[in-house]
Each structure stands twice: as structure tokens, then as C-alpha cells.
C-alpha atoms as a PDB file:
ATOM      1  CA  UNK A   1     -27.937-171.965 155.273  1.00  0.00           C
ATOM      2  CA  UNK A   2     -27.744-168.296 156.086  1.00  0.00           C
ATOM      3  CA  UNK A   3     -30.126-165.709 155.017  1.00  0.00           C
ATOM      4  CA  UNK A   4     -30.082-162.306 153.277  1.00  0.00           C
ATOM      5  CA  UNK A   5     -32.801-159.285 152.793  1.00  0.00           C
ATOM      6  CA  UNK A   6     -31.971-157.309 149.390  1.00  0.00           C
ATOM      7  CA  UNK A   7     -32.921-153.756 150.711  1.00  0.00           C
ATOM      8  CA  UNK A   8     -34.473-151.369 148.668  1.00  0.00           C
ATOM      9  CA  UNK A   9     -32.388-148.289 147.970  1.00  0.00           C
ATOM     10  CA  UNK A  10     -34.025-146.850 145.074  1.00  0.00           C
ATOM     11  CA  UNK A  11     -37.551-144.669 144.273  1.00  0.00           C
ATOM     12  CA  UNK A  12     -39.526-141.944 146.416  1.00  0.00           C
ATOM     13  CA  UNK A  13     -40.122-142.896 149.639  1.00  0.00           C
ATOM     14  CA  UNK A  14     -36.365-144.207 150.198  1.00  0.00           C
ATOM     15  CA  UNK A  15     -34.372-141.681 152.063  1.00  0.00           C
ATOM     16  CA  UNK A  16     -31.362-142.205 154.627  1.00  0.00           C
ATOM     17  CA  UNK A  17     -34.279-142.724 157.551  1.00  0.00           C
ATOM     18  CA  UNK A  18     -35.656-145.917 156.190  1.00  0.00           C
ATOM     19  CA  UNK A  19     -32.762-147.406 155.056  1.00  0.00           C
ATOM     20  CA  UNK A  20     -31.440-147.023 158.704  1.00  0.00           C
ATOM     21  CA  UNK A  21     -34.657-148.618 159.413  1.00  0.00           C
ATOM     22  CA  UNK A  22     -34.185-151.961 156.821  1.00  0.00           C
ATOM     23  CA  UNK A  23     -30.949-152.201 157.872  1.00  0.00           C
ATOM     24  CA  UNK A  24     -31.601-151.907 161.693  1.00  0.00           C
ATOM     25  CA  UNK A  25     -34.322-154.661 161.315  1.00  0.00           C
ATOM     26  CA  UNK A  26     -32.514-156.722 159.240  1.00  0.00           C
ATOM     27  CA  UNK A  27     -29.534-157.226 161.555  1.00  0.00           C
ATOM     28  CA  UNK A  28     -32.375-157.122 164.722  1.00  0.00           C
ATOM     29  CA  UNK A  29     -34.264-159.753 162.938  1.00  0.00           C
ATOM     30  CA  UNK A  30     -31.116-162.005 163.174  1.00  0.00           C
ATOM     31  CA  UNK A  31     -30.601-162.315 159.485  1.00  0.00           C
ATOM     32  CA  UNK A  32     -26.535-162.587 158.656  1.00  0.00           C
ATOM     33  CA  UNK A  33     -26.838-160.154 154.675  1.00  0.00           C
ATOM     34  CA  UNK A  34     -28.083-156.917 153.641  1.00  0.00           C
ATOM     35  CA  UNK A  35     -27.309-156.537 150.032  1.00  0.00           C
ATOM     36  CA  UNK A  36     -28.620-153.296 147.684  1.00  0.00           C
ATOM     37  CA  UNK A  37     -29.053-152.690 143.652  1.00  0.00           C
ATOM     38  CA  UNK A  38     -27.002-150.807 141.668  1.00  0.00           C
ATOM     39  CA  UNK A  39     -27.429-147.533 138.765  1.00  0.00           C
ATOM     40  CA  UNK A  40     -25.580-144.721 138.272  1.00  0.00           C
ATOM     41  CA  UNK A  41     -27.611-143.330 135.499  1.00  0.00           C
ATOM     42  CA  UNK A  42     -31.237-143.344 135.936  1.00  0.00           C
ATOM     43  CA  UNK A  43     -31.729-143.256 132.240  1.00  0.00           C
ATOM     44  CA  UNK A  44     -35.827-143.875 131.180  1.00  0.00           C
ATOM     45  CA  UNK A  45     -35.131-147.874 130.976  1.00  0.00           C
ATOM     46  CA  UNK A  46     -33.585-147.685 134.526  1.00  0.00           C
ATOM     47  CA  UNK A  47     -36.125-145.847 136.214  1.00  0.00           C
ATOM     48  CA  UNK A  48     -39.469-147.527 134.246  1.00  0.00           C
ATOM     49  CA  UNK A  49     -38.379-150.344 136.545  1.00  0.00           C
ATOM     50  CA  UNK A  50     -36.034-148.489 139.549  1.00  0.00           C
ATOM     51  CA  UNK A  51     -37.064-144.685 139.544  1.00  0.00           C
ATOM     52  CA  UNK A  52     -35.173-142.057 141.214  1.00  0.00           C
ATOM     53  CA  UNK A  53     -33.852-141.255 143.762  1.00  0.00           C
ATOM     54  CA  UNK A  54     -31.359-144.106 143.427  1.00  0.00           C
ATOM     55  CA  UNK A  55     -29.034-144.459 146.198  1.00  0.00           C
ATOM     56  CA  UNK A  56     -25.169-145.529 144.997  1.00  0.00           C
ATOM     57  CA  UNK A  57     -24.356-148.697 146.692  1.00  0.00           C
ATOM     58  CA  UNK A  58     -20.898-148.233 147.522  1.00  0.00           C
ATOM     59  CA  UNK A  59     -21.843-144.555 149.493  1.00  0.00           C
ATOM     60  CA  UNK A  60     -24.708-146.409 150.647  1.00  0.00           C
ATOM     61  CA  UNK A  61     -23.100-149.710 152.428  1.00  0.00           C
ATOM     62  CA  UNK A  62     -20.367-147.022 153.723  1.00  0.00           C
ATOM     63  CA  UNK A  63     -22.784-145.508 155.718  1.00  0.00           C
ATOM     64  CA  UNK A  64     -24.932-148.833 156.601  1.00  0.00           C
ATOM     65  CA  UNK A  65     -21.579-149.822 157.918  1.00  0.00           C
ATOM     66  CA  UNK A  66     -21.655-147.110 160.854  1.00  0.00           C
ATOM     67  CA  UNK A  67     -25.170-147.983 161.446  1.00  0.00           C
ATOM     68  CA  UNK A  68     -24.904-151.736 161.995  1.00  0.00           C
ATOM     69  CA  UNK A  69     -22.337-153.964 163.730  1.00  0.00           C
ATOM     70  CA  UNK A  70     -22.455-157.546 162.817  1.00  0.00           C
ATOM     71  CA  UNK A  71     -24.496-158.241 159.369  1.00  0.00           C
ATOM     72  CA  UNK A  72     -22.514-158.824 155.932  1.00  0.00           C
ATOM     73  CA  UNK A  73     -23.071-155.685 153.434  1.00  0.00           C
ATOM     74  CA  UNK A  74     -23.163-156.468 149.673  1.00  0.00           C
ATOM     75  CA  UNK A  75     -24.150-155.723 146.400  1.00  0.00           C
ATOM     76  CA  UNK A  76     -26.780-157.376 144.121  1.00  0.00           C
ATOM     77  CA  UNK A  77     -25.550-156.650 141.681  1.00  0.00           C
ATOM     78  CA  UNK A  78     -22.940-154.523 141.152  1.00  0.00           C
ATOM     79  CA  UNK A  79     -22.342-153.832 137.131  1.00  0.00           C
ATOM     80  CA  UNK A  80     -18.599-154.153 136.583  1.00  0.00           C
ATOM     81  CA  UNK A  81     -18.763-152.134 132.956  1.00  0.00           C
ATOM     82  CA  UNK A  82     -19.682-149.223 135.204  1.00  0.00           C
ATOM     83  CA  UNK A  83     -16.805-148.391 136.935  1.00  0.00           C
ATOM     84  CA  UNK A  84     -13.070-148.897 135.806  1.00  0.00           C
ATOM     85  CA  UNK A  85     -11.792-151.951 137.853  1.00  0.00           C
ATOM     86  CA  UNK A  86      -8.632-150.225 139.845  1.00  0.00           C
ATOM     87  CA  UNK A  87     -11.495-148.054 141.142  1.00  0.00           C
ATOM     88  CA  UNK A  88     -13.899-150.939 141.602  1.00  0.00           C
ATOM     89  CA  UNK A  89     -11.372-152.790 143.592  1.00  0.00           C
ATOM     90  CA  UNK A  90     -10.130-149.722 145.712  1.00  0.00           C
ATOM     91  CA  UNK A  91     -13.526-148.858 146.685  1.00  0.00           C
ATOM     92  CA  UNK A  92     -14.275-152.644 147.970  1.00  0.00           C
ATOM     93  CA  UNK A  93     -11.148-153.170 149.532  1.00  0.00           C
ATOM     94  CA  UNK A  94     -11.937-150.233 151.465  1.00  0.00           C
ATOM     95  CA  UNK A  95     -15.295-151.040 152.592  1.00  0.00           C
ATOM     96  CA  UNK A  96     -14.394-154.294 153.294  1.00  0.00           C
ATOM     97  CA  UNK A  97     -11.766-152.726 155.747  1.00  0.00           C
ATOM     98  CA  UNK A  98     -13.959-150.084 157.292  1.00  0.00           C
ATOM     99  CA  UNK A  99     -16.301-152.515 157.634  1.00  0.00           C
ATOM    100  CA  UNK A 100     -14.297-155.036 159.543  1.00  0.00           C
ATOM    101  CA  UNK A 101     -14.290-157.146 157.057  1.00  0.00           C
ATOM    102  CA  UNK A 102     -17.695-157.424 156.187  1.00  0.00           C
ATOM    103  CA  UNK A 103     -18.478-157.032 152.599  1.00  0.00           C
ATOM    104  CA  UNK A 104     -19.870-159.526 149.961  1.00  0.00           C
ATOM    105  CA  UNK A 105     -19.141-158.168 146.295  1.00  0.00           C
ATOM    106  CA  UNK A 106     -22.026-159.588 143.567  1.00  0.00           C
ATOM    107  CA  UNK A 107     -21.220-158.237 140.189  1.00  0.00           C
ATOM    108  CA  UNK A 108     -23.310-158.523 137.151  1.00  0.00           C
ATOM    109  CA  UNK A 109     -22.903-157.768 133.703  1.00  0.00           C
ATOM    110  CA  UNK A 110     -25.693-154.998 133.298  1.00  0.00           C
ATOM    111  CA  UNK A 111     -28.941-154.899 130.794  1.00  0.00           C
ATOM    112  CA  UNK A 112     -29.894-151.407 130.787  1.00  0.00           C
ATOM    113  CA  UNK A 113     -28.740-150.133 127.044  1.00  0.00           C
ATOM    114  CA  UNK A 114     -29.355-146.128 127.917  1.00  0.00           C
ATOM    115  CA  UNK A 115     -27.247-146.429 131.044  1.00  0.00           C
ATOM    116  CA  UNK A 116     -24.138-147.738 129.108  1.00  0.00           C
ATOM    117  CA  UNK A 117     -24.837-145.470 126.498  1.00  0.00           C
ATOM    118  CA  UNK A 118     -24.984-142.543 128.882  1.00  0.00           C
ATOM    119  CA  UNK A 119     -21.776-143.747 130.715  1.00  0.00           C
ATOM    120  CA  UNK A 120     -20.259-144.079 127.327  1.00  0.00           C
ATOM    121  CA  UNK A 121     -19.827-147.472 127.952  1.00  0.00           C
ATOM    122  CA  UNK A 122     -20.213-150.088 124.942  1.00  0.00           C
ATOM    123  CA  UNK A 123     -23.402-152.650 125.878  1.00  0.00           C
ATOM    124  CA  UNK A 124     -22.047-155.036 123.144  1.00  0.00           C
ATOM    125  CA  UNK A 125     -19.271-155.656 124.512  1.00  0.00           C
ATOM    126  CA  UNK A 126     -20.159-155.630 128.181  1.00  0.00           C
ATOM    127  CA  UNK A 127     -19.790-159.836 128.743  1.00  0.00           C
ATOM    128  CA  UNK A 128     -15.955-158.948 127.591  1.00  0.00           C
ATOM    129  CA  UNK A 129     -15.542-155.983 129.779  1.00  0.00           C
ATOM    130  CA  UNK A 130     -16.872-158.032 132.771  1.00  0.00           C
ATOM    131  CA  UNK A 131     -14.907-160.641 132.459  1.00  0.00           C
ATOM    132  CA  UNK A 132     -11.544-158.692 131.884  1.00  0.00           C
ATOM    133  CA  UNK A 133     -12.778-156.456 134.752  1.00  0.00           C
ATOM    134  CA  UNK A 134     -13.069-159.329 137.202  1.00  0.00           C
ATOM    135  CA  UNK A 135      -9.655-160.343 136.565  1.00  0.00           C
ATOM    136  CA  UNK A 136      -7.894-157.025 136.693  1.00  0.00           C
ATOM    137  CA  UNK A 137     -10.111-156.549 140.226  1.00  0.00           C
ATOM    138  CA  UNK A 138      -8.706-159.902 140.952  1.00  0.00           C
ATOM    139  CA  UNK A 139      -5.523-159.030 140.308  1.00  0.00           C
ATOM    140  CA  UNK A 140      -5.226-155.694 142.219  1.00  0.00           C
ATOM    141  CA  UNK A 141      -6.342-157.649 145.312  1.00  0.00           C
ATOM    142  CA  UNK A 142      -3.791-160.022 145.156  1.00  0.00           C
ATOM    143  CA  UNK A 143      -0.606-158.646 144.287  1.00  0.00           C
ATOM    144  CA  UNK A 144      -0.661-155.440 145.413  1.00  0.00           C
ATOM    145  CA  UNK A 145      -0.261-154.264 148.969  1.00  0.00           C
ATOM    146  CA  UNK A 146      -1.734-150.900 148.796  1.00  0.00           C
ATOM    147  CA  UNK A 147      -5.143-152.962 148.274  1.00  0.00           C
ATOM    148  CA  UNK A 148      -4.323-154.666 151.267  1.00  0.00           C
ATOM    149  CA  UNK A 149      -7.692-156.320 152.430  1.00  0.00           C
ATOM    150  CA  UNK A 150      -9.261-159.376 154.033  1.00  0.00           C
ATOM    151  CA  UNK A 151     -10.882-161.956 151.422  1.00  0.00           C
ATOM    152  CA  UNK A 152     -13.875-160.279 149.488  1.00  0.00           C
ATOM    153  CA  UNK A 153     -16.200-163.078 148.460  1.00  0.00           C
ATOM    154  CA  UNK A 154     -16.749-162.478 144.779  1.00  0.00           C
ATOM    155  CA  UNK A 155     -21.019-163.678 144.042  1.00  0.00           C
ATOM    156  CA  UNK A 156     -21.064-164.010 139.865  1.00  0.00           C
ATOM    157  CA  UNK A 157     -24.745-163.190 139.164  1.00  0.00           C
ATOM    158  CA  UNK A 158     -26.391-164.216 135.325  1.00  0.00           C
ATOM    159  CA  UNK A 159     -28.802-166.541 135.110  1.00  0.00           C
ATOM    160  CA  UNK A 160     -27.395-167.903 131.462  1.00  0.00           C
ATOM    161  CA  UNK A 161     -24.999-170.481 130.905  1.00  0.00           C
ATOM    162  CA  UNK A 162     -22.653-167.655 130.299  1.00  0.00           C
ATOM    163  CA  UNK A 163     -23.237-165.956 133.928  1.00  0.00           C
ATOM    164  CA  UNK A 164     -21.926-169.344 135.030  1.00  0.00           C
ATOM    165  CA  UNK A 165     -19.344-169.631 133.393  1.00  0.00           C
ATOM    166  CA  UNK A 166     -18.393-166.637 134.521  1.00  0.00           C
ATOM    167  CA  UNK A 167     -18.700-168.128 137.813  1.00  0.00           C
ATOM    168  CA  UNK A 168     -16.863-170.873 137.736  1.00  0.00           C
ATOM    169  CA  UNK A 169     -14.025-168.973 136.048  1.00  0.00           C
ATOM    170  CA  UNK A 170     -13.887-166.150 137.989  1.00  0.00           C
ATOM    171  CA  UNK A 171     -16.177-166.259 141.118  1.00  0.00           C
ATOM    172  CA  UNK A 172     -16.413-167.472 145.044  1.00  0.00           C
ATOM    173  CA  UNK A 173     -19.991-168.186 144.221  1.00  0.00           C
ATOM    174  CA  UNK A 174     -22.808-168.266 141.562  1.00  0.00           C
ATOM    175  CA  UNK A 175     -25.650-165.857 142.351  1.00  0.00           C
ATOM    176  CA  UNK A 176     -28.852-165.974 139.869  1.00  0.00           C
ATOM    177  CA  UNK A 177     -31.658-163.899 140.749  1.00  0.00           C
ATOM    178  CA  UNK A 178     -35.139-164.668 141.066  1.00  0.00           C
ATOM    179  CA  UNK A 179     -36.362-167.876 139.359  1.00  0.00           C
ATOM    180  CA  UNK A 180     -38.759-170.852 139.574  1.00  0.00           C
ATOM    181  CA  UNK A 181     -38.372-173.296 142.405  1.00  0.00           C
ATOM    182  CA  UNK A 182     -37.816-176.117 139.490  1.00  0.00           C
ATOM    183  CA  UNK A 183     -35.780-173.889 137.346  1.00  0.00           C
ATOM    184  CA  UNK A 184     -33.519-172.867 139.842  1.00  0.00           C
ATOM    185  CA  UNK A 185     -32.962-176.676 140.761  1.00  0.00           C
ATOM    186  CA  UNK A 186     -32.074-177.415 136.963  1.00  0.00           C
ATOM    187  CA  UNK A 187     -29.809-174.711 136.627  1.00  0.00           C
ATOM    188  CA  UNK A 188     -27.949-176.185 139.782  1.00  0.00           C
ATOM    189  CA  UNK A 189     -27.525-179.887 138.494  1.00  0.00           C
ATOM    190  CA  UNK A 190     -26.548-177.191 134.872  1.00  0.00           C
ATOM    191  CA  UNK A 191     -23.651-175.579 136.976  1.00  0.00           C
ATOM    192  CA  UNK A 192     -22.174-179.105 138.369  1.00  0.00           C
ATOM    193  CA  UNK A 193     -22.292-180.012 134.235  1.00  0.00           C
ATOM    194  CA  UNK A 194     -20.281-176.314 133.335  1.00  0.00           C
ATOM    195  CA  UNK A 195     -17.973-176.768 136.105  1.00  0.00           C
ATOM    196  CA  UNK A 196     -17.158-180.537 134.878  1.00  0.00           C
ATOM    197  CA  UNK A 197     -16.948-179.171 131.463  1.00  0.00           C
ATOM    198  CA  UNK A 198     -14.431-176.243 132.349  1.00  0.00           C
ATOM    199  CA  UNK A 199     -12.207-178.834 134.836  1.00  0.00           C
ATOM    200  CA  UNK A 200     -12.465-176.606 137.495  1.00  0.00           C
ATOM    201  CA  UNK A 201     -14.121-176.723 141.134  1.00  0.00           C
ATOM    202  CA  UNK A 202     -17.853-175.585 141.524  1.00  0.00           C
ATOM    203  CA  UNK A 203     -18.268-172.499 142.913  1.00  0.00           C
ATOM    204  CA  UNK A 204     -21.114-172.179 145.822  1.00  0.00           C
ATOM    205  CA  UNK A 205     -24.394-171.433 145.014  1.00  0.00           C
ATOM    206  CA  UNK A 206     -26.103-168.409 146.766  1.00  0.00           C
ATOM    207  CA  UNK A 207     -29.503-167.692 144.782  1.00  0.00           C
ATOM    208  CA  UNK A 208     -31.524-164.201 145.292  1.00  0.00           C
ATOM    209  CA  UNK A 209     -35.434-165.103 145.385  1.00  0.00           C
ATOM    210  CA  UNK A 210     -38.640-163.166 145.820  1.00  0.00           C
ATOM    211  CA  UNK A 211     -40.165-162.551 148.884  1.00  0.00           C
ATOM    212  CA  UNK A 212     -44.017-161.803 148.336  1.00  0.00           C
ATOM    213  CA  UNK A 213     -46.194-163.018 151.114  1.00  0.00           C
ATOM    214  CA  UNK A 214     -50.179-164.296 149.806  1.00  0.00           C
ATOM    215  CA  UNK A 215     -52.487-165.169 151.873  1.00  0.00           C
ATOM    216  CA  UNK A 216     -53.663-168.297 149.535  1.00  0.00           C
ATOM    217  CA  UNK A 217     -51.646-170.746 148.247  1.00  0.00           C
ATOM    218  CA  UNK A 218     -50.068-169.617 144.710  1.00  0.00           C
ATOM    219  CA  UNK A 219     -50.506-172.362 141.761  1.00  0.00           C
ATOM    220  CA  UNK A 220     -49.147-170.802 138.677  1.00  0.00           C
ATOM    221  CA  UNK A 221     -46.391-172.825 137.560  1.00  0.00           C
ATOM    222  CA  UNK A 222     -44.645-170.007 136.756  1.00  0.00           C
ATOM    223  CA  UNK A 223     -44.561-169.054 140.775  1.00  0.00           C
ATOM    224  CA  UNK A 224     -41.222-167.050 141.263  1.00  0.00           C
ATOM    225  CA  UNK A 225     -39.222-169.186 144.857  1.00  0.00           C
ATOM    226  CA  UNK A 226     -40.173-166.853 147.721  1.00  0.00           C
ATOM    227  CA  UNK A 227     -43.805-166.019 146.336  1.00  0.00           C
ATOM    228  CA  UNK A 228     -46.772-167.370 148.242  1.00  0.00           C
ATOM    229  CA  UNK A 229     -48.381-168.518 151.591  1.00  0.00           C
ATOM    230  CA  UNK A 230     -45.130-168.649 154.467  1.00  0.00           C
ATOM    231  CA  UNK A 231     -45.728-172.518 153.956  1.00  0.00           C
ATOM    232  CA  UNK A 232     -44.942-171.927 149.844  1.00  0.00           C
ATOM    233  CA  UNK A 233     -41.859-169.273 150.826  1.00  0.00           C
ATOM    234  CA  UNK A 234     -40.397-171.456 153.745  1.00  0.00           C
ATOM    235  CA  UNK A 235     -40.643-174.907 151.890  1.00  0.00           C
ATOM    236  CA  UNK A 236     -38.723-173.029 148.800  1.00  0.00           C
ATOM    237  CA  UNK A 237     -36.356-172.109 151.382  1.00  0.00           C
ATOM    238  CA  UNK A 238     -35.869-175.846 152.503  1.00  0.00           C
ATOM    239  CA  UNK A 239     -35.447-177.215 148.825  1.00  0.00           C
ATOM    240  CA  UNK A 240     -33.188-174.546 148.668  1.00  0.00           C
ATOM    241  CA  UNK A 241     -31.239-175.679 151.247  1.00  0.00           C
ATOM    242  CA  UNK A 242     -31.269-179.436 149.890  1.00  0.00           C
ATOM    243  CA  UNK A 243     -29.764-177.743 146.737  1.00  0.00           C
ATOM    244  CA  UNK A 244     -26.485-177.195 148.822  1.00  0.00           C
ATOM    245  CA  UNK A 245     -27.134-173.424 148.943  1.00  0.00           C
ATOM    246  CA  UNK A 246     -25.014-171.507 151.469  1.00  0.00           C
ATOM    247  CA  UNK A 247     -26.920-168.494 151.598  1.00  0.00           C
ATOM    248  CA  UNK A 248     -30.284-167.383 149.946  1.00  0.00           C
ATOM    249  CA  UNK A 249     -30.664-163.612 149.664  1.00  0.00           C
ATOM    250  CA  UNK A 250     -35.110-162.227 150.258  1.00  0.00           C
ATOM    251  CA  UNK A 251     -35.786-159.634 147.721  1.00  0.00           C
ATOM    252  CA  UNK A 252     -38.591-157.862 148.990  1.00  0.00           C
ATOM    253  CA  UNK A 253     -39.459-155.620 146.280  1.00  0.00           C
ATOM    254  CA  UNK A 254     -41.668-157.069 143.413  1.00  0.00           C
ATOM    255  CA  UNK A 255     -41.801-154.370 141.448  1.00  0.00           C
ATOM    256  CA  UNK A 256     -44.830-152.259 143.526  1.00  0.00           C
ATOM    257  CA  UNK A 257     -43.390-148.890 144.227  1.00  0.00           C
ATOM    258  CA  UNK A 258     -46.044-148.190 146.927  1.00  0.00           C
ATOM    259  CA  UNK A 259     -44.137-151.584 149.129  1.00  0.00           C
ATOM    260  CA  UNK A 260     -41.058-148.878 149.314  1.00  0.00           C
ATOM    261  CA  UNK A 261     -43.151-146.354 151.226  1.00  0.00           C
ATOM    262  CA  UNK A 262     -44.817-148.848 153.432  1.00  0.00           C
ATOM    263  CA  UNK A 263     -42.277-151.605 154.471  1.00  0.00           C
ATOM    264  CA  UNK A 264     -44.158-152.870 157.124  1.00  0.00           C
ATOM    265  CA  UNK A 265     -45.545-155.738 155.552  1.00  0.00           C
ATOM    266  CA  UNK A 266     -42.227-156.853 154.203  1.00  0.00           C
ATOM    267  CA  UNK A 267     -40.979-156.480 157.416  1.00  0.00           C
ATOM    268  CA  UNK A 268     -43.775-159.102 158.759  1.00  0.00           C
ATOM    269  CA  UNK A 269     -43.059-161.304 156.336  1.00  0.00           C
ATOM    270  CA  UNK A 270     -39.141-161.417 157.291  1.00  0.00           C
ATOM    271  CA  UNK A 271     -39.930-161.724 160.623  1.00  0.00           C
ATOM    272  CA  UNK A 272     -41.973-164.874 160.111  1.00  0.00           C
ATOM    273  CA  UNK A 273     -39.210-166.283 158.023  1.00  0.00           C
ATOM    274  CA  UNK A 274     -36.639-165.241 160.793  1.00  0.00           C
ATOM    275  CA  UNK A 275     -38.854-167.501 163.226  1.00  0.00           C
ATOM    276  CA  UNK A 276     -38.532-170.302 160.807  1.00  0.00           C
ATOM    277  CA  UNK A 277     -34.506-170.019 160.401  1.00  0.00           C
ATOM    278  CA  UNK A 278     -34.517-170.119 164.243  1.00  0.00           C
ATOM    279  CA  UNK A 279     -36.577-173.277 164.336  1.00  0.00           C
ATOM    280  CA  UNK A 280     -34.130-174.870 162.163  1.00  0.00           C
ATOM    281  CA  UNK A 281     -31.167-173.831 163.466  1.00  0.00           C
ATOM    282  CA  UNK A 282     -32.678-174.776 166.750  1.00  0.00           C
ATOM    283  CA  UNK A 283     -33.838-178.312 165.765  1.00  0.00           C
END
């Protein structure tokens, strides 16, 4: 099972110097994903939760790209309403090209009701718009030449039956974000039921989790995967593993802006975790 590290590019403190520096460690840390978040508008709902300065992930990964040489670049998530899908498409095939063929496209559907509403874009109807968006994206890629481009794995994020659906439908992969060890486990045995349902093939499952190091054990049953001692995080990432996962993507950031101006600690915490995936892979 491979390993990402959702990178931060959002709120003061960010700036191109320490994203250099998460991606630099992330790829020296051994880890094979950096992924960032993605807003166009920081609109009050946005940036209650994801405040300015917000970098734009496509720009961002771009330049990541030149910075780094071997780790995958992707988004988590990007929200297809955003962005008409000819554009969507031409950017990623791009990037994926530039890159040397390194980019992982998760898509999402979006929550953020003043961010559509400032892009003019209607939030009712932003399941529909995904899904026709996926297929038009889908389309471009295949049958046209002047998209030419290696294979960009398409991650379907959505943690309802609908987001998989979605996946099974339309993506390489099933992404939820951030849920509880036993929940995420149901929702896996869910997706073999949706994909038996819908006749068609399962798509992988490559979960984003939290990544909060405590120094005691953490007994709330509502414990997010990825929060706790290194015992709690790297025995999630085991049952993880059991689950058939391919990759599992560490989001640092748990929602404490002062974490984005001192990374150190996250960093720590990675590069335990990196010691563990070395272990196994060494076992």
C-alpha cells in the first residue's frame, strides 16, 4: 500500500517557501503522493474553515512539479462544477505531461454554497454537473489527440452512497475523506454491494485520513483513522491495508491554523510513519 501527505496550501503562514519545504520532505521522506485542496473563491464559508491566501492547485502542482522529481502530484479534491470540463481536462492533460506523467486527478462535487454562488455556478444542481463533467473530461481524453496524454487516474471522492456511485460509474478509484476506522470499513464492504448493484467492476479504494499525533491513547469512538498514539495511526494504517486499499493519503491539517505556521511536528509524525512503511515493505 503506498502512502500520500495532503499538503497544506491554504491560510497565512503558507507561501511558495514552505510548500517547497512539504513537498521536498514529502518526496525525501520516501512517501510516493503529495496531493493539495482546492477554492477559487474564498467566500466567508470557505475561509471560516480554509482562510486566505489559498493557493490554486493546478498553478500550484505546476510548480511542485519543477521542484520534485519522482512523487505523484494530485488533487484532493478538485470541484468539477468549478471549472468548465474542456478546460479541466486541458489543464490535467498538461500537467500530467509536464510532469512526466505524474498526476493523480481527485474530483469532488463541492459543499461550499457562497463559492458556487460567487462563481455563478448552481449548488443544486452540482451532483448533475459533476457527473456530466466527468464524462465530457472523459471524453476529451480519449478521443481527441490534441489532449494527447498518458492515463490520468481519476480518484471519485464523496463519502455518500452517491459519491460512490459516482465512482463506480465514472472513476479509477473511490476516495472518501476522513472517517472512523469502523466506518470506513463498512462503507468498503457498502461499495462491493453498489458495484454489484450497478454490474460493473469495483473501482480501488484509496481513502484520505487524519494524521494527528497524541501522546495518549485516544478512546472516543468517534476517533477519526490517523488520530492518536503512532501505535493508534499505524494500526489504522494496517486495517487499512487489510481493506484492499492501494494507497492511503495523511492529511495533516486538523483544522488548527497555527499547525500551518509550524509544520514541524507534522513533519515528525510523517517521519515516524515513513519508518513504519519501510518496516513493512522491508519485512
Amino acid at each position: 500500500m503506498q502512502i500520500g501527505v495532503n499538503v497544506p496550501n491554504f491560510a497565512p503562514g503558507t507561501d511558495p517557501q514552505v510548500l517547497r519545504q512539504w513537498a521536498q520532505t514529502v518526496e525525501g521522506l520516501g512517501f510516493g503522493l503529495l496531493m493539495v485542496s482546492d477554492h477559487i473563491a474564498v467566500t466567508p464559508d470557505v475561509a471560516e474553515q480554509y482562510p486566505a491566501p489559498f493557493y490554486e492547485p493546478f498553478t500550484t502542482l505546476s510548480w511542485l512539479a519543477g521542484v520534485t522529481h519522482r512523487v505523484r502530484l494530485g488533487t484532493t479534491v478538485l470541484i468539477v462544477p468549478y471549472r468548465h470540463p474542456l478546460l479541466t481536462a486541458r489543464m490535467a492533460a498538461n500537467l500530467n505531461r509536464l510532469s512526466g506523467g505524474r498526476l493523480v486527478l481527485g474530483v469532488g462535487v463541492g459543499w461550499a454554497r457562497q463559492e458556487f454562488e460567487a462563481l455563478g455556478v448552481p449548488y443544486q444542481r452540482r451532483g448533475a454537473l459533476t457527473d456530466e463533467y466527468l464524462q465530457a473530461m472523459r471524453d476529451a481524453w480519449r478521443n481527441t489527440d490534441d489532449y494527447d496524454t498518458d492515463p490520468i487516474p481519476l480518484w471519485v471522492g464523496g463519502n455518500s452512497d452517491a459519491g460512490m456511485r459516482r465512482a463506480v460509474r465514472l472513476g479509477d478509484a473511490w476516495h472518501p475523506l476522513r472517517l472512523t476506522p469502523d466506518k470506513l470499513t463498512d462503507a468498503a464492504g457498502r461499495l462491493d454491494v453498489i458495484a454489484a448493484e450497478l454490474g460493473l467492476p469495483k473501482p480501488a479504494l484509496m481513502p484520505r485520513i487524519a494524521l494527528q499525533e497524541t501522546r495518549e491513547p485516544v478512546t472516543d469512538p468517534g476517533r477519526l483513522a490517523g488520530v492518536g498514539t503512532i501505535e493508534q495511526i499505524t494500526a489504522d494504517l494496517d486495517r487499512i491495508r487489510l481493506l484492499g486499499a492501494e494507497t492511503v493519503v495523511l492529511d495533516p491539517f486538523n483544522d488548527d491554523l497555527t499547525e500551518i505556521r509550524q509544520p514541524e511536528r507534522a513533519w515528525r509524525t510523517l517521519a515516524a510513519v515513513a519508518a513504519y512503511a519501510k518496516n513493512q515493505e522491508d519485512r
